[in-house]
Protein backbone atom coordinates (compact mmCIF):
# COMPACT_ATOMS: atom_id res chain seq x y z
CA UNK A 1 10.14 -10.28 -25.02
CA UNK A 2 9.91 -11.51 -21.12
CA UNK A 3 13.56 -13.55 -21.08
CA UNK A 4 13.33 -17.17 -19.67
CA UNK A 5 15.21 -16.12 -16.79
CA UNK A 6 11.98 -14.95 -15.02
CA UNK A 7 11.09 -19.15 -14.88
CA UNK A 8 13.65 -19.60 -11.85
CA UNK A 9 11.01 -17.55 -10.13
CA UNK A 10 8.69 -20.25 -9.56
CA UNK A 11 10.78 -21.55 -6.53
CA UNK A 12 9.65 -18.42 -4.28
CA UNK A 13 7.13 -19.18 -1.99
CA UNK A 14 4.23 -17.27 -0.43
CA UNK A 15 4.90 -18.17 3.17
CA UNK A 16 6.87 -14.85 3.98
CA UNK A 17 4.07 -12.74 2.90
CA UNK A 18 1.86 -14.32 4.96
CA UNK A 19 4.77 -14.22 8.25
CA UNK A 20 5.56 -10.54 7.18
CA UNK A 21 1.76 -9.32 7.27
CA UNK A 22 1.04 -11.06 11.02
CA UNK A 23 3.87 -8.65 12.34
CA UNK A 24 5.75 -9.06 15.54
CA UNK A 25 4.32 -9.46 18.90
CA UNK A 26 3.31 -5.59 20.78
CA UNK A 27 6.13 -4.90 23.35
CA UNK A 28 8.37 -7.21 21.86
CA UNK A 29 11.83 -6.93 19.75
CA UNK A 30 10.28 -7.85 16.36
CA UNK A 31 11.32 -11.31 14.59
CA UNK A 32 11.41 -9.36 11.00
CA UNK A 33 14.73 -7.53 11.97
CA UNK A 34 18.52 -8.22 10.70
CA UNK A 35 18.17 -11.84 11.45
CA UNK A 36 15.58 -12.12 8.81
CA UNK A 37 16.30 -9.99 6.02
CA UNK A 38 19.35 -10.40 3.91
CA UNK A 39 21.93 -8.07 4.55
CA UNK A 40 23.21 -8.07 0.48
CA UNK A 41 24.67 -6.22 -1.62
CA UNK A 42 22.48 -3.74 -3.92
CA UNK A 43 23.15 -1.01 -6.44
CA UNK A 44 20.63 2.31 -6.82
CA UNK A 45 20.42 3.90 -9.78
CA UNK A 46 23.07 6.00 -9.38
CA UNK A 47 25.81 3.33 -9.11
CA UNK A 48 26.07 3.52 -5.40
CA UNK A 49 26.27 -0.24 -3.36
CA UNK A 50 24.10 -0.73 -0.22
CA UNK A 51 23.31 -2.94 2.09
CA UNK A 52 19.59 -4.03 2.02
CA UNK A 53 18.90 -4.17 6.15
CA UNK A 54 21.79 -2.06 7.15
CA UNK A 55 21.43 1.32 4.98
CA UNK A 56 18.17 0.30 3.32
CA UNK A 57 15.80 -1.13 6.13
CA UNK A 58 16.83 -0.74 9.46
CA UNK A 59 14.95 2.17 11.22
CA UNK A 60 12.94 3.13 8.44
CA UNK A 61 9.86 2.81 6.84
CA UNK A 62 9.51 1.60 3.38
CA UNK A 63 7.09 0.64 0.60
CA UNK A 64 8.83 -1.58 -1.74
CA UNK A 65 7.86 -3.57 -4.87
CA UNK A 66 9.54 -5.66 -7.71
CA UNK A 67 9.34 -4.33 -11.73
CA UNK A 68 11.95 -4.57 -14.37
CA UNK A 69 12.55 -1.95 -17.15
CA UNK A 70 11.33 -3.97 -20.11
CA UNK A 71 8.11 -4.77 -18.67
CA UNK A 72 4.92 -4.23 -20.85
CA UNK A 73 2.58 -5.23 -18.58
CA UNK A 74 1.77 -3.74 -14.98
CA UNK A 75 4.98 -2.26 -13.83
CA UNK A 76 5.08 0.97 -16.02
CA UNK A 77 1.14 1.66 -14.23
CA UNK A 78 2.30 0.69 -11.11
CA UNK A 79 5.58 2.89 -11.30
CA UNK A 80 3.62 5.96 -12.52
CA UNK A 81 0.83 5.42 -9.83
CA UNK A 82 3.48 5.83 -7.69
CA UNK A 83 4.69 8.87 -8.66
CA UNK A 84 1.41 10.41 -8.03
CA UNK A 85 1.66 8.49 -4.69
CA UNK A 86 4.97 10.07 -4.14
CA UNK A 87 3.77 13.83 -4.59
CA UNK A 88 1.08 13.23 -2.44
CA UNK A 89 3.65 12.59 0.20
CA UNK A 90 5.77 15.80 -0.86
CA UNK A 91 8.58 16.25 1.99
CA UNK A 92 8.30 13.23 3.71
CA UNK A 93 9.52 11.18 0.77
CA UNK A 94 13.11 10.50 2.15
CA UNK A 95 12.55 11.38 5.78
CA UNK A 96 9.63 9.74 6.96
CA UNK A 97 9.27 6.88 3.77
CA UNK A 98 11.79 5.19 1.57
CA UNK A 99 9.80 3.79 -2.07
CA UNK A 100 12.33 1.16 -3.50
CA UNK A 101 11.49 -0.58 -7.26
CA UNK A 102 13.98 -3.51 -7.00
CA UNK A 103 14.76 -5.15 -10.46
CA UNK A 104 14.05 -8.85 -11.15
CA UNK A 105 15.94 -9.05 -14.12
CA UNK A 106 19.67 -9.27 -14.23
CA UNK A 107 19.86 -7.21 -17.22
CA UNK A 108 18.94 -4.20 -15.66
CA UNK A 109 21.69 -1.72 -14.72
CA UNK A 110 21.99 0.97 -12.82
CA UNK A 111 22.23 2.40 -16.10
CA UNK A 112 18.78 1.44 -16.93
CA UNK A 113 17.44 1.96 -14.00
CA UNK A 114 18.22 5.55 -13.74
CA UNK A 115 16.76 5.79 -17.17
CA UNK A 116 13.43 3.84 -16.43
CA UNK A 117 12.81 6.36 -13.46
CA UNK A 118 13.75 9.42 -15.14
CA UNK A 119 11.43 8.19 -17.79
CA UNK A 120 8.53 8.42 -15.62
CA UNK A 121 9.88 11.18 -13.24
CA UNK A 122 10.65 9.89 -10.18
CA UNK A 123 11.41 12.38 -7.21
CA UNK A 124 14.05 12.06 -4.13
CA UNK A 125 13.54 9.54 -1.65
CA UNK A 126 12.48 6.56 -4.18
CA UNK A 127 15.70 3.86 -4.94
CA UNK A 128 15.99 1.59 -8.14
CA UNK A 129 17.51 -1.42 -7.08
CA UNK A 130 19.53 -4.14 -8.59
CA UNK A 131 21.77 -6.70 -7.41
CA UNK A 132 23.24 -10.35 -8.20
CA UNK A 133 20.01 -12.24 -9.69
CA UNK A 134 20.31 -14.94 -6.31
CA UNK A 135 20.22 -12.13 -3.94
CA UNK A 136 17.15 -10.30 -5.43
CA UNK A 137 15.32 -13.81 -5.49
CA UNK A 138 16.30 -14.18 -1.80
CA UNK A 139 14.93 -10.00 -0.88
CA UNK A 140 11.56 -11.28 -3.10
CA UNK A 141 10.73 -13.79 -0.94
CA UNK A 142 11.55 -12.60 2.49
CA UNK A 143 9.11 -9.68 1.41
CA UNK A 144 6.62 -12.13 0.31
CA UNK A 145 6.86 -10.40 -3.22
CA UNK A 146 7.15 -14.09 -5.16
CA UNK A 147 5.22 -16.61 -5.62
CA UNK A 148 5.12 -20.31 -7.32
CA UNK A 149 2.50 -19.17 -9.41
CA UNK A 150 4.29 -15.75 -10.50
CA UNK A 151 6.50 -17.55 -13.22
CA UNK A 152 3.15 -18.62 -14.83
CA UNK A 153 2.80 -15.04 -15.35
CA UNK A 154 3.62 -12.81 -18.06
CA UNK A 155 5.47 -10.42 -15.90
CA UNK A 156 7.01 -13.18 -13.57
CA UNK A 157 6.28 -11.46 -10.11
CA UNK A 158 3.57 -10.48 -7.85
CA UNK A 159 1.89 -6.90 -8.27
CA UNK A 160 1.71 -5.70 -4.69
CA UNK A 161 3.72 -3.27 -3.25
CA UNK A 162 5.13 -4.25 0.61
CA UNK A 163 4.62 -1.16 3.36
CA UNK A 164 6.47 -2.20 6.22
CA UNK A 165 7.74 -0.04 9.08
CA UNK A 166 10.68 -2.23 10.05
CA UNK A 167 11.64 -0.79 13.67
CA UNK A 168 8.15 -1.84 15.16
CA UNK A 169 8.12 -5.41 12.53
CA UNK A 170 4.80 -4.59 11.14
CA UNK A 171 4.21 -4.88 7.21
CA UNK A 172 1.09 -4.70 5.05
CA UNK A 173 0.46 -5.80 1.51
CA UNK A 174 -1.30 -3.02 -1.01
CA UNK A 175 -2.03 -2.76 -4.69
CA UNK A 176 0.01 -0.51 -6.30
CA UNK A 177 -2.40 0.35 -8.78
CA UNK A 178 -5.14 1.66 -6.54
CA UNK A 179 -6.09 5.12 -6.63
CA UNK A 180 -3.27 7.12 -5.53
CA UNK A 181 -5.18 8.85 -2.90
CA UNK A 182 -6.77 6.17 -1.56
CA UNK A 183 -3.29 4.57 -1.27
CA UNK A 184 -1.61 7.76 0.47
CA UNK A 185 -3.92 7.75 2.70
CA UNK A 186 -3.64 3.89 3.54
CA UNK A 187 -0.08 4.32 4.10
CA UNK A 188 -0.49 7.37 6.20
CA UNK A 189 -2.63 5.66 8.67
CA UNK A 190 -0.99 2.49 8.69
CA UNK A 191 2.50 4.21 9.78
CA UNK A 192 0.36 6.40 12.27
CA UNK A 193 1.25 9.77 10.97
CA UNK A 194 -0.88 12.43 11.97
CA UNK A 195 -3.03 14.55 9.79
CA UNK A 196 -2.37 18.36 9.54
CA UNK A 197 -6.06 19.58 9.51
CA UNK A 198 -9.38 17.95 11.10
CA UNK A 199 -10.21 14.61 9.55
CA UNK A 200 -12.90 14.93 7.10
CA UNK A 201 -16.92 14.63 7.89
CA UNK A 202 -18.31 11.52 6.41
CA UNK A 203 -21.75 13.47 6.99
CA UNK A 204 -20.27 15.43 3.86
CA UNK A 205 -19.71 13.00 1.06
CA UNK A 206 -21.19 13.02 -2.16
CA UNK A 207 -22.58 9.81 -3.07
CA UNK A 208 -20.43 7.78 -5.31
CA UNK A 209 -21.85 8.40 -9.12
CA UNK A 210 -18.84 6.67 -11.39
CA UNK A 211 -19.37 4.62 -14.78
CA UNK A 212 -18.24 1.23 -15.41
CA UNK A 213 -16.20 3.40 -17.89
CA UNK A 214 -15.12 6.54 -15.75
CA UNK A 215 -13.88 3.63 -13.48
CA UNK A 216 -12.02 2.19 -16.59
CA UNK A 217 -10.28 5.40 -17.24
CA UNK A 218 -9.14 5.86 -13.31
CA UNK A 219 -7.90 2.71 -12.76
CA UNK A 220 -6.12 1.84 -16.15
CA UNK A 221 -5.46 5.31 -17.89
CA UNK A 222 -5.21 7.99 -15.85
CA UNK A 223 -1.64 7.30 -13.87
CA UNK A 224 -0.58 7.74 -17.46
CA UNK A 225 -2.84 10.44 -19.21
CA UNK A 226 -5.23 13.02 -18.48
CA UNK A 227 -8.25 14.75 -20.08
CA UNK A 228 -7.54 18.36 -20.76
CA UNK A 229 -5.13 18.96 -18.28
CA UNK A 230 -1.68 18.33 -20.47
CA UNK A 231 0.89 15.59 -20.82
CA UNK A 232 1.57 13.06 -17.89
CA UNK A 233 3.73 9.90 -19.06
CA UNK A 234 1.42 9.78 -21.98
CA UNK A 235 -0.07 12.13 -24.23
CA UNK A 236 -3.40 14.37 -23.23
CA UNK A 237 -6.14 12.35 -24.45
CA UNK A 238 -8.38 15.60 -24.61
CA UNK A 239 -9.99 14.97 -28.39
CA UNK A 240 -7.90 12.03 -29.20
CA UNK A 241 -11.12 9.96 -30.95
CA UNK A 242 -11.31 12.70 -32.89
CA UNK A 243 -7.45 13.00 -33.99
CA UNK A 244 -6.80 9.18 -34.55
CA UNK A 245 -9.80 7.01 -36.42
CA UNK A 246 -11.36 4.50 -34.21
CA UNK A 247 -10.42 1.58 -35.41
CA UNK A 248 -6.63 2.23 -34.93
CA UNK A 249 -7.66 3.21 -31.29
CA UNK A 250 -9.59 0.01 -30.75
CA UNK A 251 -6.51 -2.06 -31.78
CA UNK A 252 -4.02 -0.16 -30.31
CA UNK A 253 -5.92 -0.36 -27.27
CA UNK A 254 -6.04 -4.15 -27.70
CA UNK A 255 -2.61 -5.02 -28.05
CA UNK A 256 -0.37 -2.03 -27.96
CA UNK A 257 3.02 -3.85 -27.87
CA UNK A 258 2.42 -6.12 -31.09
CA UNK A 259 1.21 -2.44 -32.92
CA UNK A 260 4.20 -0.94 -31.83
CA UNK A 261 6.37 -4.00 -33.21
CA UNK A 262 4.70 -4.21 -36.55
CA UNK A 263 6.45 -0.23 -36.45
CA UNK A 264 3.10 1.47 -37.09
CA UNK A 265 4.00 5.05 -37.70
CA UNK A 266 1.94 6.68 -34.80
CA UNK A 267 2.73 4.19 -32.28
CA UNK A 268 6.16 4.58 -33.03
CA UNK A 269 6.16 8.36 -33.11
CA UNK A 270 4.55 7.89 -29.63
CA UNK A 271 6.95 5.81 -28.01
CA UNK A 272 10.12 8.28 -29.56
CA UNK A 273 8.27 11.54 -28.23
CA UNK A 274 7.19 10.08 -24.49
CA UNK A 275 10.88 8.54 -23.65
CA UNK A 276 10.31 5.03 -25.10
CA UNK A 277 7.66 4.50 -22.37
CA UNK A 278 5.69 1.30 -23.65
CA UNK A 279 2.43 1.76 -23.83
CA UNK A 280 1.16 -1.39 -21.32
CA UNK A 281 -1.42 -4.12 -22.76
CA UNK A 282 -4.37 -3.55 -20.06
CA UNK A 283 -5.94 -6.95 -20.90
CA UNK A 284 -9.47 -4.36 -22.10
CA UNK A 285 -12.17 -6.66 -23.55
CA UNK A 286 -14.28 -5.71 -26.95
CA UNK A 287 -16.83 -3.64 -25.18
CA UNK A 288 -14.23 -2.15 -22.50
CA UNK A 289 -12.27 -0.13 -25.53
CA UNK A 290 -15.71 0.56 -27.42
CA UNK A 291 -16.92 2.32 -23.25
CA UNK A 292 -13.79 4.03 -22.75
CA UNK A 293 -13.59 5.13 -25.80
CA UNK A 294 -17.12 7.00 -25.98
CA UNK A 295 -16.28 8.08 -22.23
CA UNK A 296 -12.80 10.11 -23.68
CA UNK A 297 -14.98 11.35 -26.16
CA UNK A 298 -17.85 12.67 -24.25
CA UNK A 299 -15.18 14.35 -22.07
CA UNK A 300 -12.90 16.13 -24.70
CA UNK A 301 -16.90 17.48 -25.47
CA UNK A 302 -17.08 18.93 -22.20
């Protein structure tokens, strides 16, 4: 149940994103520096207090995006896109990038922090964040995270995730949930690393040949799940219309978290076995489910 606290969030404005993304003039000391962002108080996971410019922005470069552990929604894909994000990155998570999830909801310990990202099995170099509930509303909008429309929302916030590399003032707003990557390699470039082999030959592409529903599965499912290739957050979905009748998929596909209320036996076995990760309500339309459906089956064929 999304707690009326996330309705205060419909003060935060979209002007910082906006100030953030132009970046400071070439040559120049850059205007998004310790006289911009709020020097508070935060706790990680671990129960440690920082300060969010001193030991948390200054010098570094960062990707950074809001969630909260109770989410149903988009912050359990986003979080476990991530992860994929973050092994694509292998040794220079922590040296070169800093990933911090900061939590808009003042329930959230560090406790339950270090649980959520355990959950989905975060790596080094990636922070969960809390803090006093004015404080994270202040970090949310200097990052241009927050908007006036977010509280109309069902999660409350904006999903984006905020790249910035803070010594040169530059900043860049992504979608979390795009192909992982797609998104590595967006970050790469945009913080001017160099690549350790020759760049690819465009002359060598394969022409794009992906379904409405193989496009389904990649974007939605497969942060999650795979097809054959063993458990991820969720459960290998290798021959799964064949274990579970179809219309039980088709609902639970529909609306997960009312299935999982109702304490259906399966969706409750599933949420005990995969560490109480919520299975997220992807908004999937009639003929979506009925698609990716007949796409996991023709693959578990193959």
């Amino acid at each position: 149940m999304i707690r009326t606290i996330r309705r205060r969030w419909r003060a935060l404005a979209l002007a910082a994103a906006a100030a953030l993304c132009a970046g400071g003039p070439s040559g120049a000391a850059t205007p998004w520096g310790a006289d911009y962002f709020p020097n508070v108080p935060v706790t990680t996971q671990d129960g440690k207090t920082l300060r969010f410019y001193d030991d948390l922005l200054k010098g570094k470069s960062v990707a950074i995006l809001l969630f909260y552990t109770s989410c149903k929604d988009v912050c359990p894909l986003e979080t476990a896109n991530l992860v994929k994000v973050q092994k694509l990155f292998g040794e220079r998570m922590g040296r070169d990038i800093f990933f911090y999830s900061i939590a808009i909801d003042p329930w959230d310990t560090p406790k339950e922090n270090r649980k959520y990202a355990e959950k989905f099995g975060v790596g080094p170099g990636w922070l969960f964040l809390s803090g006093k509930e004015a404080d994270i509303q202040l970090i949310a909008r200097k990052l241009g995270l927050s908007r006036s429309i977010d509280a109309q929302t069902k999660d409350g916030h904006a999903a984006s995730l905020m790249v910035g590399n803070v010594p040169k003032g530059t900043w860049m707003r992504n979608s979390p949930m795009d192909n992982p990557q797609f998104l590595a390699t967006t970050i790469a470039n945009f913080l001017g690393w160099k690549r350790s082999g020759p760049a690819p030959s465009y002359a060598a592409a394969r022409p794009l040949g992906v379904t409405k529903s193989q496009y389904l599965f990649q974007s939605r499912c497969s942060a999650c799940h795979t097809v054959g290739e063993g458990d991820r957050v969720g459960p290998d979905l290798m021959g799964v219309t064949s274990r579970r009748e179809r219309g039980w998929l088709t609902r639970y596909l529909k609306e997960p978290e009312r299935v999982l209320a109702e304490g259906d036996p399966i969706a409750t076995s599933l949420f005990a076995k995969y560490k109480q990760v919520r299975m997220p309500n992807l908004d999937l339309g009639t003929e979506d489910i009925a698609g990716l459906l007949s796409y996991l089956e023709a693959r578990s064929r193959k």
